[in-house]
C-alpha atoms as a PDB file:
ATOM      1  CA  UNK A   1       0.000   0.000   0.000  1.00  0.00           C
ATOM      2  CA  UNK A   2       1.148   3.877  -1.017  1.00  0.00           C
ATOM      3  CA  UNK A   3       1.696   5.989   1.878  1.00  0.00           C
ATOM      4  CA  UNK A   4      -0.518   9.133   1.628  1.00  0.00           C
ATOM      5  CA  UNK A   5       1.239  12.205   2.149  1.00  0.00           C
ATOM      6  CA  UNK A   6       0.490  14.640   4.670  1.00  0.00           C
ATOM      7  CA  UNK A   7       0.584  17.164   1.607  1.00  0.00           C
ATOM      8  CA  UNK A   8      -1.841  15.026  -0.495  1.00  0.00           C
ATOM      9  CA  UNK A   9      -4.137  14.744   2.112  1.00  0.00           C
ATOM     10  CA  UNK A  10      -4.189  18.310   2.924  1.00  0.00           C
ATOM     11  CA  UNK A  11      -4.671  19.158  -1.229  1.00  0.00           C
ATOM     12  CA  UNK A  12      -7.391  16.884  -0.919  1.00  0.00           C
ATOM     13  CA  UNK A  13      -9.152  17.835   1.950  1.00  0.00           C
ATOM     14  CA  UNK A  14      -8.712  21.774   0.721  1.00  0.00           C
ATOM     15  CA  UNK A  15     -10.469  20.536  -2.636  1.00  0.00           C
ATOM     16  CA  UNK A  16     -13.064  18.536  -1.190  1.00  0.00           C
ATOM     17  CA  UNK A  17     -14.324  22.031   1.440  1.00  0.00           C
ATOM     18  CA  UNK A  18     -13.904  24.201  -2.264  1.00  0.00           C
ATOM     19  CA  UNK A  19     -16.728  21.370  -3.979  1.00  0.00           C
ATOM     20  CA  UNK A  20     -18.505  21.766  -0.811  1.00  0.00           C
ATOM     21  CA  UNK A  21     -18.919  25.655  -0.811  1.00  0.00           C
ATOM     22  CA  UNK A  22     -19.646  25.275  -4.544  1.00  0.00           C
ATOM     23  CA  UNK A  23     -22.121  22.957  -4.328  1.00  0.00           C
ATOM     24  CA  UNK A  24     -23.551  24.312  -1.592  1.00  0.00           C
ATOM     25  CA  UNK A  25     -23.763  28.011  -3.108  1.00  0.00           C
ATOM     26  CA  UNK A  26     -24.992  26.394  -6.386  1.00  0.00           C
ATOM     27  CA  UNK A  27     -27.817  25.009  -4.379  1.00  0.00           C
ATOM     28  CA  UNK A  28     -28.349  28.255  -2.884  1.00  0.00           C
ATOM     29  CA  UNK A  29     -28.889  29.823  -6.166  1.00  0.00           C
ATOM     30  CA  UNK A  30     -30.674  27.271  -7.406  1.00  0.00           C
ATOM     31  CA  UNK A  31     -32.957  27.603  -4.491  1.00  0.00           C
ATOM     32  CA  UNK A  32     -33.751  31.282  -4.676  1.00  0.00           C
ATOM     33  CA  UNK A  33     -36.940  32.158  -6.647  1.00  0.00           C
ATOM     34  CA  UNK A  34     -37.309  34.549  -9.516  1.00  0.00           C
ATOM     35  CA  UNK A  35     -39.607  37.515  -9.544  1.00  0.00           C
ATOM     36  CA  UNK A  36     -42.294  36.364 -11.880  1.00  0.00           C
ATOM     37  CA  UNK A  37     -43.284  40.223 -13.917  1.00  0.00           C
ATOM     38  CA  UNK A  38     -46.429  39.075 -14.453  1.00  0.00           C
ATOM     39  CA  UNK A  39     -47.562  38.170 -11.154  1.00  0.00           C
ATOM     40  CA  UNK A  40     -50.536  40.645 -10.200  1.00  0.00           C
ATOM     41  CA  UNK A  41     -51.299  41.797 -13.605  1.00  0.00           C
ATOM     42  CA  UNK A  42     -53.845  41.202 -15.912  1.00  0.00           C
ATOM     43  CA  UNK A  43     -51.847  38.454 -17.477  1.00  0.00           C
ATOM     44  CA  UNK A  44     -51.526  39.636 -21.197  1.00  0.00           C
ATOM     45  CA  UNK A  45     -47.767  39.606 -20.678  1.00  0.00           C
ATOM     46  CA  UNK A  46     -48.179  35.723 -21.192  1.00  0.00           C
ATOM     47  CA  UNK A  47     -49.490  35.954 -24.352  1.00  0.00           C
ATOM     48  CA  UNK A  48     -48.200  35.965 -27.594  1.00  0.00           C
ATOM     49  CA  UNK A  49     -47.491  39.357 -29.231  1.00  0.00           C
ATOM     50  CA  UNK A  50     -50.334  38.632 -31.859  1.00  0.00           C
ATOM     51  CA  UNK A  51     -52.789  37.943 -29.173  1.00  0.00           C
ATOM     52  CA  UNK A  52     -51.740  40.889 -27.465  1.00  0.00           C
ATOM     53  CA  UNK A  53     -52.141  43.140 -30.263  1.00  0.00           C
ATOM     54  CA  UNK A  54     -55.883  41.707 -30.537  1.00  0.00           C
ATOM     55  CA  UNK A  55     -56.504  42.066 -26.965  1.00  0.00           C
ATOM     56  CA  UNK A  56     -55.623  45.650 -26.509  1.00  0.00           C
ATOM     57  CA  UNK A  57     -57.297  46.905 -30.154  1.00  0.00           C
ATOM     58  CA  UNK A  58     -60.516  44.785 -28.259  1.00  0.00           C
ATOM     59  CA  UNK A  59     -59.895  46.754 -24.811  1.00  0.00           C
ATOM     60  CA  UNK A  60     -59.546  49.963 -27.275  1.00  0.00           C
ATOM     61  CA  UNK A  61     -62.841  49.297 -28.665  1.00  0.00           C
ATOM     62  CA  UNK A  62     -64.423  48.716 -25.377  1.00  0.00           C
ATOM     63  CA  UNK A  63     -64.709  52.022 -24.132  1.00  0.00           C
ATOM     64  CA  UNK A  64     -65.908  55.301 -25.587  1.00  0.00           C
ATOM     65  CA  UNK A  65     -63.586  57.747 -24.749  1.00  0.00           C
ATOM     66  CA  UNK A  66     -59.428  58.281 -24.874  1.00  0.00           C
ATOM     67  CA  UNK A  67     -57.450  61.363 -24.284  1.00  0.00           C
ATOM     68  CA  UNK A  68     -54.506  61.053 -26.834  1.00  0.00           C
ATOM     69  CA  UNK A  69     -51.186  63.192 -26.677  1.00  0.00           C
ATOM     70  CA  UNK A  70     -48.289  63.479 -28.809  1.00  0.00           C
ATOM     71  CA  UNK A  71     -47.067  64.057 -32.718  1.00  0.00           C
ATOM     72  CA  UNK A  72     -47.812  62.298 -35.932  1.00  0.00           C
ATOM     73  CA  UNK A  73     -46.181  62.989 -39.110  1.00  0.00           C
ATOM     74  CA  UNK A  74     -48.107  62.750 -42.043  1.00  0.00           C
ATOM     75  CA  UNK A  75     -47.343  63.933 -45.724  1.00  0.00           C
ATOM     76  CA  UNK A  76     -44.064  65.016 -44.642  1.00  0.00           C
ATOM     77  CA  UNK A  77     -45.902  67.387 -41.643  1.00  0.00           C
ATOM     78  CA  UNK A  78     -45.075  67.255 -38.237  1.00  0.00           C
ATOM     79  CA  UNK A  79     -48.864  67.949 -36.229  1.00  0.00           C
ATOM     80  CA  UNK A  80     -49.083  67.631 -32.232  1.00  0.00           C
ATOM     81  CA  UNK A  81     -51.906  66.664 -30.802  1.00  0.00           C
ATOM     82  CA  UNK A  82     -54.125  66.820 -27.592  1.00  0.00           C
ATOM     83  CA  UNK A  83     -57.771  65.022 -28.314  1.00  0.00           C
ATOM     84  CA  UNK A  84     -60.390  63.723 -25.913  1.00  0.00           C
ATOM     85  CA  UNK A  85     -62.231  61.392 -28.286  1.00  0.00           C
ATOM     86  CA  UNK A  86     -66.012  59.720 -28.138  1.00  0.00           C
ATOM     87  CA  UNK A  87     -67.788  57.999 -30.899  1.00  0.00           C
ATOM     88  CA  UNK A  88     -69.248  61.156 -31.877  1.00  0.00           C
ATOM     89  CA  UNK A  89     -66.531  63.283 -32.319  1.00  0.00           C
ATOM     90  CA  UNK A  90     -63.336  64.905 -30.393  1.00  0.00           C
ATOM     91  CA  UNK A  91     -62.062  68.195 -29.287  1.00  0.00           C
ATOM     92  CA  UNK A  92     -58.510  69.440 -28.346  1.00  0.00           C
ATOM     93  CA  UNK A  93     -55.771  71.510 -29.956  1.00  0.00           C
ATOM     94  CA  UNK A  94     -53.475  70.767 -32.700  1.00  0.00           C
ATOM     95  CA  UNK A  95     -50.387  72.276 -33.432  1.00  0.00           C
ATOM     96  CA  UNK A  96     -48.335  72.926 -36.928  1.00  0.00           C
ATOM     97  CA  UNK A  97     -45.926  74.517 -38.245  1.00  0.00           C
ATOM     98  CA  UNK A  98     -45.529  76.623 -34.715  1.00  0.00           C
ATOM     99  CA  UNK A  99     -49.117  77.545 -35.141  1.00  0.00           C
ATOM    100  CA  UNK A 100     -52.180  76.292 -32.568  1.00  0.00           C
ATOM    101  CA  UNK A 101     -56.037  75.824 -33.360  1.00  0.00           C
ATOM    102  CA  UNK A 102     -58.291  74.273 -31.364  1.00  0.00           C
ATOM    103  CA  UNK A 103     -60.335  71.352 -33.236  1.00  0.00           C
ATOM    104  CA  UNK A 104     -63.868  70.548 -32.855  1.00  0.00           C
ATOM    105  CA  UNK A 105     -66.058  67.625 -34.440  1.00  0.00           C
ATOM    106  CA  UNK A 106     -69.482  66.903 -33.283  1.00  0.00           C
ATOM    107  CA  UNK A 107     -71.069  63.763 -35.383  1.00  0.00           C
ATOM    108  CA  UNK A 108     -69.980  65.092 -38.855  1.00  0.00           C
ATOM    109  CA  UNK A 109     -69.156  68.792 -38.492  1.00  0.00           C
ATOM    110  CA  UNK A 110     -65.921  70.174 -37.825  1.00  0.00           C
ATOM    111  CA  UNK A 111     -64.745  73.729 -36.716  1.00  0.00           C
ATOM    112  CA  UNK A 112     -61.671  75.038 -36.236  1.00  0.00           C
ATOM    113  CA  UNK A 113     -60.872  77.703 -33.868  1.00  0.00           C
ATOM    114  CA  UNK A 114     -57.679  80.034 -33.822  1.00  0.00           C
ATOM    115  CA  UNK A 115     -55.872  83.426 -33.654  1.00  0.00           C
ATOM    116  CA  UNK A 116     -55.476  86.386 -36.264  1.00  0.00           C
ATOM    117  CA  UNK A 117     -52.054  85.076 -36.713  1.00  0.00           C
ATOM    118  CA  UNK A 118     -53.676  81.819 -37.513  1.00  0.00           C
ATOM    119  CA  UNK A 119     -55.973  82.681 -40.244  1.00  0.00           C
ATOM    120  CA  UNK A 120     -53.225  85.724 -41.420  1.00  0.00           C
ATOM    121  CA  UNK A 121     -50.195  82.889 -42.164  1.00  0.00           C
ATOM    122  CA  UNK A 122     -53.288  80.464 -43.756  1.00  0.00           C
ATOM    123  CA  UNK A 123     -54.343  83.057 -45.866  1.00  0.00           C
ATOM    124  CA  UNK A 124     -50.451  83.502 -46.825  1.00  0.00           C
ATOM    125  CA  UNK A 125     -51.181  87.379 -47.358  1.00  0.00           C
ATOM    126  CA  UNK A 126     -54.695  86.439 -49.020  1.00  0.00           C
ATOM    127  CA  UNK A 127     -58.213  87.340 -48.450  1.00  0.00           C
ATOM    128  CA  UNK A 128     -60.712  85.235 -49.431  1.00  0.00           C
ATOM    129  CA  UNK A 129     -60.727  86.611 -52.896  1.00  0.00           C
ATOM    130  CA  UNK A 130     -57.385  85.564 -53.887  1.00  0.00           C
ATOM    131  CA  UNK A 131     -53.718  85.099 -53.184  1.00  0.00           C
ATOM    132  CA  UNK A 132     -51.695  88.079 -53.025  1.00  0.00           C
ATOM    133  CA  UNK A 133     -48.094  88.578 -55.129  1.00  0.00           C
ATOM    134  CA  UNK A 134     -45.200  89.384 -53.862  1.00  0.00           C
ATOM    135  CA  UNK A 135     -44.778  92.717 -53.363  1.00  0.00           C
ATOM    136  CA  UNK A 136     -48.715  93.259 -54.555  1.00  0.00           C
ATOM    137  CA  UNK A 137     -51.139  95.140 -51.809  1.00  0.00           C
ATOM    138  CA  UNK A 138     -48.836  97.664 -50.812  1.00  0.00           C
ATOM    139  CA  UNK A 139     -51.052 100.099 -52.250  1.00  0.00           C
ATOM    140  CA  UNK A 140     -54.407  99.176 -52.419  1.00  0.00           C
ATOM    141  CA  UNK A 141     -54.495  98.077 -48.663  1.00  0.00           C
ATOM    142  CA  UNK A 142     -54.653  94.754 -49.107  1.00  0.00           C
ATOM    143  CA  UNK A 143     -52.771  93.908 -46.090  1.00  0.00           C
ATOM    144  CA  UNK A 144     -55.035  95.825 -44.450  1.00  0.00           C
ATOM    145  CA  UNK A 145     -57.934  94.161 -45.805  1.00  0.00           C
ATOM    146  CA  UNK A 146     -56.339  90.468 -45.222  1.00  0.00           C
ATOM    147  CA  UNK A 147     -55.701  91.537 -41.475  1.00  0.00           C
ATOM    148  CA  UNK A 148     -59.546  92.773 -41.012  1.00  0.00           C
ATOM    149  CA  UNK A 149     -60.581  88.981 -42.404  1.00  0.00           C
ATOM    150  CA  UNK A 150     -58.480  87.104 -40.324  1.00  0.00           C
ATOM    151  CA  UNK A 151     -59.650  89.356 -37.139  1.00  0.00           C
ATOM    152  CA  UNK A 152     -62.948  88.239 -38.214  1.00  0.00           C
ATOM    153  CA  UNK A 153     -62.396  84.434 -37.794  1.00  0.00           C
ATOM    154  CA  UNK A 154     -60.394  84.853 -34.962  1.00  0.00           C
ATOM    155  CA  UNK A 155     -61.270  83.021 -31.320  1.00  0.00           C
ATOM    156  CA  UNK A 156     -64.553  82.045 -33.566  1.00  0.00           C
ATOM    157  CA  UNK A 157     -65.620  78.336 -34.690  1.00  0.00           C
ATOM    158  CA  UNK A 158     -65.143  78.851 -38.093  1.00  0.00           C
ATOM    159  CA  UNK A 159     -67.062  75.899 -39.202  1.00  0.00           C
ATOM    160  CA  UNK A 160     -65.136  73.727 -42.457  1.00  0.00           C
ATOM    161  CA  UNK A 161     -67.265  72.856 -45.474  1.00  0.00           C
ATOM    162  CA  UNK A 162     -67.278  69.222 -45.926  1.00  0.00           C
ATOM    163  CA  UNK A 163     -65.945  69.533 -49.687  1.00  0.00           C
ATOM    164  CA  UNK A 164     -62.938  72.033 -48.470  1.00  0.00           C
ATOM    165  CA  UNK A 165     -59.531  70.157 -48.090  1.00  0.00           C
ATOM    166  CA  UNK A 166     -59.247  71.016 -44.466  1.00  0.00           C
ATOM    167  CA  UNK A 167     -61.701  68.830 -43.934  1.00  0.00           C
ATOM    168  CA  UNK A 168     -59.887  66.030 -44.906  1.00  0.00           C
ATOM    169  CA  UNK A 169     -56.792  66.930 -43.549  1.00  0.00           C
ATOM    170  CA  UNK A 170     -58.389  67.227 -39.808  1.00  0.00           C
ATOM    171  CA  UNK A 171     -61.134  65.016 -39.854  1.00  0.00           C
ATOM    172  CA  UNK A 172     -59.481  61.752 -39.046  1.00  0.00           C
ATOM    173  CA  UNK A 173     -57.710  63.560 -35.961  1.00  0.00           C
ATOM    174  CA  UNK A 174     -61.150  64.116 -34.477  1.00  0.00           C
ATOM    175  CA  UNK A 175     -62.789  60.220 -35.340  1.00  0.00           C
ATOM    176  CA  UNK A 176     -62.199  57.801 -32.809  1.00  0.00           C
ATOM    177  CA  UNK A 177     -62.362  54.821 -34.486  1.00  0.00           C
ATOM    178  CA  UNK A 178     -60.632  56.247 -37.603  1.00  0.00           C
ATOM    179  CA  UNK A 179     -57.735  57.055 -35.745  1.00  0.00           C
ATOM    180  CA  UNK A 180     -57.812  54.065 -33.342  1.00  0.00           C
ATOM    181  CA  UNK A 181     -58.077  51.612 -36.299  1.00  0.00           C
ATOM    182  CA  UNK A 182     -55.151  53.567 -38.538  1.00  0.00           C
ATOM    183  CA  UNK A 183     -53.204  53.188 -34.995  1.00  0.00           C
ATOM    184  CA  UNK A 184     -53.426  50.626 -33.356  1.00  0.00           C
ATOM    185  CA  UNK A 185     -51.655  48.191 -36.098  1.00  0.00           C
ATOM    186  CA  UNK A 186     -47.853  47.098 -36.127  1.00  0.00           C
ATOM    187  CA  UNK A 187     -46.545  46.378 -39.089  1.00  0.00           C
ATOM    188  CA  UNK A 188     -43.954  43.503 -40.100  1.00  0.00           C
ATOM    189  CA  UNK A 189     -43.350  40.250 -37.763  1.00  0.00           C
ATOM    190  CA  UNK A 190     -44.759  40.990 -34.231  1.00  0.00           C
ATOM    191  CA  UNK A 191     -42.546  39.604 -31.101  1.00  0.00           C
ATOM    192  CA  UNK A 192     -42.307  41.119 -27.377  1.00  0.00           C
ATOM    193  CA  UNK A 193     -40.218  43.135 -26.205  1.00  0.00           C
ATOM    194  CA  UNK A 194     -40.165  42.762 -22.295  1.00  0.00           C
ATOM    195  CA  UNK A 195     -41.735  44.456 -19.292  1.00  0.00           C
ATOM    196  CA  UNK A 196     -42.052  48.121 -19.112  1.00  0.00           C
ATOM    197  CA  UNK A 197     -43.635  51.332 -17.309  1.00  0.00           C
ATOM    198  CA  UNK A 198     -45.607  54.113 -18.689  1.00  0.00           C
ATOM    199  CA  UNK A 199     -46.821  56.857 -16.202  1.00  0.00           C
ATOM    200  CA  UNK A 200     -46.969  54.520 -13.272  1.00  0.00           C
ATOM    201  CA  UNK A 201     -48.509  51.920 -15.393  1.00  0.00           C
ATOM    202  CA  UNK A 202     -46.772  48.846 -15.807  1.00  0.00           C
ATOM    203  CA  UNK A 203     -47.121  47.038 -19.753  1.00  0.00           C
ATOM    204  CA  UNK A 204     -45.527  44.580 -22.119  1.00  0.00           C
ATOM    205  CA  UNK A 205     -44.075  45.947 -25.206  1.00  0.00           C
ATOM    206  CA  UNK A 206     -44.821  44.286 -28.390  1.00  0.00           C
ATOM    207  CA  UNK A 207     -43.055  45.448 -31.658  1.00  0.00           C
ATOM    208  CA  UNK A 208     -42.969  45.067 -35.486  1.00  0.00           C
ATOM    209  CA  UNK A 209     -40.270  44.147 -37.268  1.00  0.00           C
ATOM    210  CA  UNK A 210     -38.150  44.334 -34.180  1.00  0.00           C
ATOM    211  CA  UNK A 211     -39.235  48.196 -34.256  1.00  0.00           C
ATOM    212  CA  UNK A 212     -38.740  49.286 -37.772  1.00  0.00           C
ATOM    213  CA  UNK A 213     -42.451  48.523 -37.440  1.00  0.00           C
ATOM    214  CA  UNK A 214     -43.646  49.947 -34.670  1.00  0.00           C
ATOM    215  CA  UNK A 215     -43.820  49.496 -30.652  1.00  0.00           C
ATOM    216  CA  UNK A 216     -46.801  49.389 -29.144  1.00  0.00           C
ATOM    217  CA  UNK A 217     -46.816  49.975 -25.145  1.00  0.00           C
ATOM    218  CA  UNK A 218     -49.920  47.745 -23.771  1.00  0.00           C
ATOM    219  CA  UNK A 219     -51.253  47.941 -19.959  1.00  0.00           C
ATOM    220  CA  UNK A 220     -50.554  45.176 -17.344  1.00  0.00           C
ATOM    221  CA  UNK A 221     -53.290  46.930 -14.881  1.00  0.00           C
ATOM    222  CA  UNK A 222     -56.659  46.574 -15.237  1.00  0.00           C
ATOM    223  CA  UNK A 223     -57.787  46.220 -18.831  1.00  0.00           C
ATOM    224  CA  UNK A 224     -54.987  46.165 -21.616  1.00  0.00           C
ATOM    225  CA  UNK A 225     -55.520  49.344 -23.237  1.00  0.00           C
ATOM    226  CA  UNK A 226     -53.087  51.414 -25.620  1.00  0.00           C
ATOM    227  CA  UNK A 227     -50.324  53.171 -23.217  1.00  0.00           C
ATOM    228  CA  UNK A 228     -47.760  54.463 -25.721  1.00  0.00           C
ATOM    229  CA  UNK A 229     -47.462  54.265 -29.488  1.00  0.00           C
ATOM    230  CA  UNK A 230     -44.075  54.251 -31.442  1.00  0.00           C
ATOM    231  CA  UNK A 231     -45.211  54.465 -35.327  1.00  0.00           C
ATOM    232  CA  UNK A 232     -43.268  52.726 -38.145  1.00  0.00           C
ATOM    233  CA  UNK A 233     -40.705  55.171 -40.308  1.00  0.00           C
ATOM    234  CA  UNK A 234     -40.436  57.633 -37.233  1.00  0.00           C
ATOM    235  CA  UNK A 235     -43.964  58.700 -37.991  1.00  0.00           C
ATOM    236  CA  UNK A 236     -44.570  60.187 -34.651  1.00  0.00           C
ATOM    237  CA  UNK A 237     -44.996  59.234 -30.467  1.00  0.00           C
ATOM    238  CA  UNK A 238     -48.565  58.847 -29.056  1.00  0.00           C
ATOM    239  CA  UNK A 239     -49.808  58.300 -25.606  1.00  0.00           C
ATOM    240  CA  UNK A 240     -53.072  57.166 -24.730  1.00  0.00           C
ATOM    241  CA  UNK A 241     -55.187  57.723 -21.283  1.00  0.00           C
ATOM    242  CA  UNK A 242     -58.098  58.425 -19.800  1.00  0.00           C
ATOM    243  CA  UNK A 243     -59.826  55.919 -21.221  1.00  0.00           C
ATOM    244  CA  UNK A 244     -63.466  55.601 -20.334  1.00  0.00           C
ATOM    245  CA  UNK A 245     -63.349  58.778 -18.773  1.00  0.00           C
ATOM    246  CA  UNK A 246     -66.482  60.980 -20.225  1.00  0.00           C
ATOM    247  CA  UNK A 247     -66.336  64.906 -21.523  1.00  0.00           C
ATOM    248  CA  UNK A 248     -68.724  67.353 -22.633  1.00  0.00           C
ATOM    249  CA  UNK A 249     -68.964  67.492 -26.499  1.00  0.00           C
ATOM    250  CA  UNK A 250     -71.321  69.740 -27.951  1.00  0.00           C
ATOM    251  CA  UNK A 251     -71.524  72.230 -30.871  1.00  0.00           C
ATOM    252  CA  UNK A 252     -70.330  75.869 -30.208  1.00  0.00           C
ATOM    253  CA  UNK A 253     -73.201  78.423 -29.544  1.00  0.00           C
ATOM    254  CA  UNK A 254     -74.156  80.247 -32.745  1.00  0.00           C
ATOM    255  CA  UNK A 255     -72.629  83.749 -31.533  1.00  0.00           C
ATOM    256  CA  UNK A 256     -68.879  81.445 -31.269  1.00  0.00           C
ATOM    257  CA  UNK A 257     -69.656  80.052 -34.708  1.00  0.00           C
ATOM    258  CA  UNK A 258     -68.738  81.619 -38.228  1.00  0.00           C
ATOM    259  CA  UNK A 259     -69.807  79.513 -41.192  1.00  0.00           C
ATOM    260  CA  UNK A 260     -67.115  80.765 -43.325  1.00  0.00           C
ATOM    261  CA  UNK A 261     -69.263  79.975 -46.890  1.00  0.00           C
ATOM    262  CA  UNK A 262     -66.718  78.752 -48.953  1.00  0.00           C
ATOM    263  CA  UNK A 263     -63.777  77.236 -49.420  1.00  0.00           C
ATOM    264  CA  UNK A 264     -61.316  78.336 -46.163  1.00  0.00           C
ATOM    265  CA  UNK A 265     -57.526  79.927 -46.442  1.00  0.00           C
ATOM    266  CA  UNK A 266     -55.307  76.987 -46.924  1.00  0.00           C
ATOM    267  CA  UNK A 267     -53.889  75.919 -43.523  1.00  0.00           C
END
């Protein structure tokens, strides 16, 4: 039989306390629990991002009312927008081009309400008759005459003719279920994108096309509504709220109200 060394035995005894400690910290870790993120939810962070997606457009859909905040581009146009929205119709402010109206729609009328300065850079110099030139009016007083017809539509509801092309530039920004519908969709392959917070709210994150497509922000509390909207092509940042909450909606009394006749400044 080989003598053991005292050495040996020491190296050995040494190894055998280190497989100890690692086993025993292995086991430790192994022990410990994880935090599950969608304990105390609703549980739509289990879900597939497809089912997700249906889930929150359905929670969407649910309700009447949403308060919706933020910018879309469209047409190359950079609007921000603050709308409280019903199924019939919206009100809130829109701003362009450094310029702020306030936008009404009950059922199928629109108005638009805004400043001198407003309806002075729409008109682009013009009264209703006509564009002005460049360097044209300096005479006849048509500056003066384009500033008295811009006084006149301002802080009025100056209501837009269904046929005029502000009508159809504004419209959908006042529809609920227009804008909802055109929204609420990802585009590309859909996959989730982990756990996140949104005003206090926690949500699960669901994107297209790994975000080329879109993210879409969805609540863990309560029902899944719409928190946050990323659009595809850097197309604007939306946040939704308040849903369910009600507003007043109703049409402008007639001494607020100019119907403007014809065909309004281009805006």
């Amino acid at each position: 039989m080989t003598p053991i060394s005292p050495g040996r035995s020491r190296a050995a005894t040494l190894a055998g306390a280190v497989c100890v400690l690692l086993v025993t910290g292995m086991t430790l870790t192994g022990c410990s629990e994880e935090v599950d993120p969608n304990e105390g939810t609703n549980g739509v962070g289990k879900l597939s991002a497809a089912e997700i997606q249906n889930r929150t457009r359905t929670a969407a859909k649910s309700v009447d009312t949403v308060r919706l905040h933020g910018n879309v581009v469209t047409s190359g146009r950079t609007y921000t927008l603050d709308m409280r929205l019903k199924p019939e119709g919206g009100i809130g402010s829109v701003t362009a081009g450094g310029q702020t109206f306030r936008l009404l729609k009950v059922d199928d009328e629109l108005f638009l309400k805004a400043d001198a300065k407003f309806w002075g850079q729409a008109n682009g110099g013009a009264g209703k008759d006509g564009a002005k030139g460049e360097g044209e009016g300096e005479d006849d007083g048509g500056g003066a005459s384009d500033a008295a017809a811009a006084g006149k539509l301002a802080e009025k509801y100056v209501k837009v003719p269904e046929g005029d092309p502000s009508y159809k530039k504004f419209i959908g920004f006042a529809d609920k279920d227009v804008l909802l519908n055109s929204l609420l969709t990802l585009h590309g392959t859909l996959a989730t994108d982990g756990h996140h917070e949104q005003g206090g709210v926690r949500s699960i994150r669901i994107t297209g096309d790994k975000g080329s497509g879109g993210t879409l922000d969805v609540s863990l509390a309560g029902k899944p509504y719409p928190l946050r909207l990323v659009r595809a092509g850097k197309a604007g940042t939306l946040s939704f709220s308040a849903w369910g909450a009600d507003f007043a909606l109703e049409k402008p009394a007639k001494d607020e109200t100019l119907d403007y006749g014809g065909q309004l400044p281009t805006s």
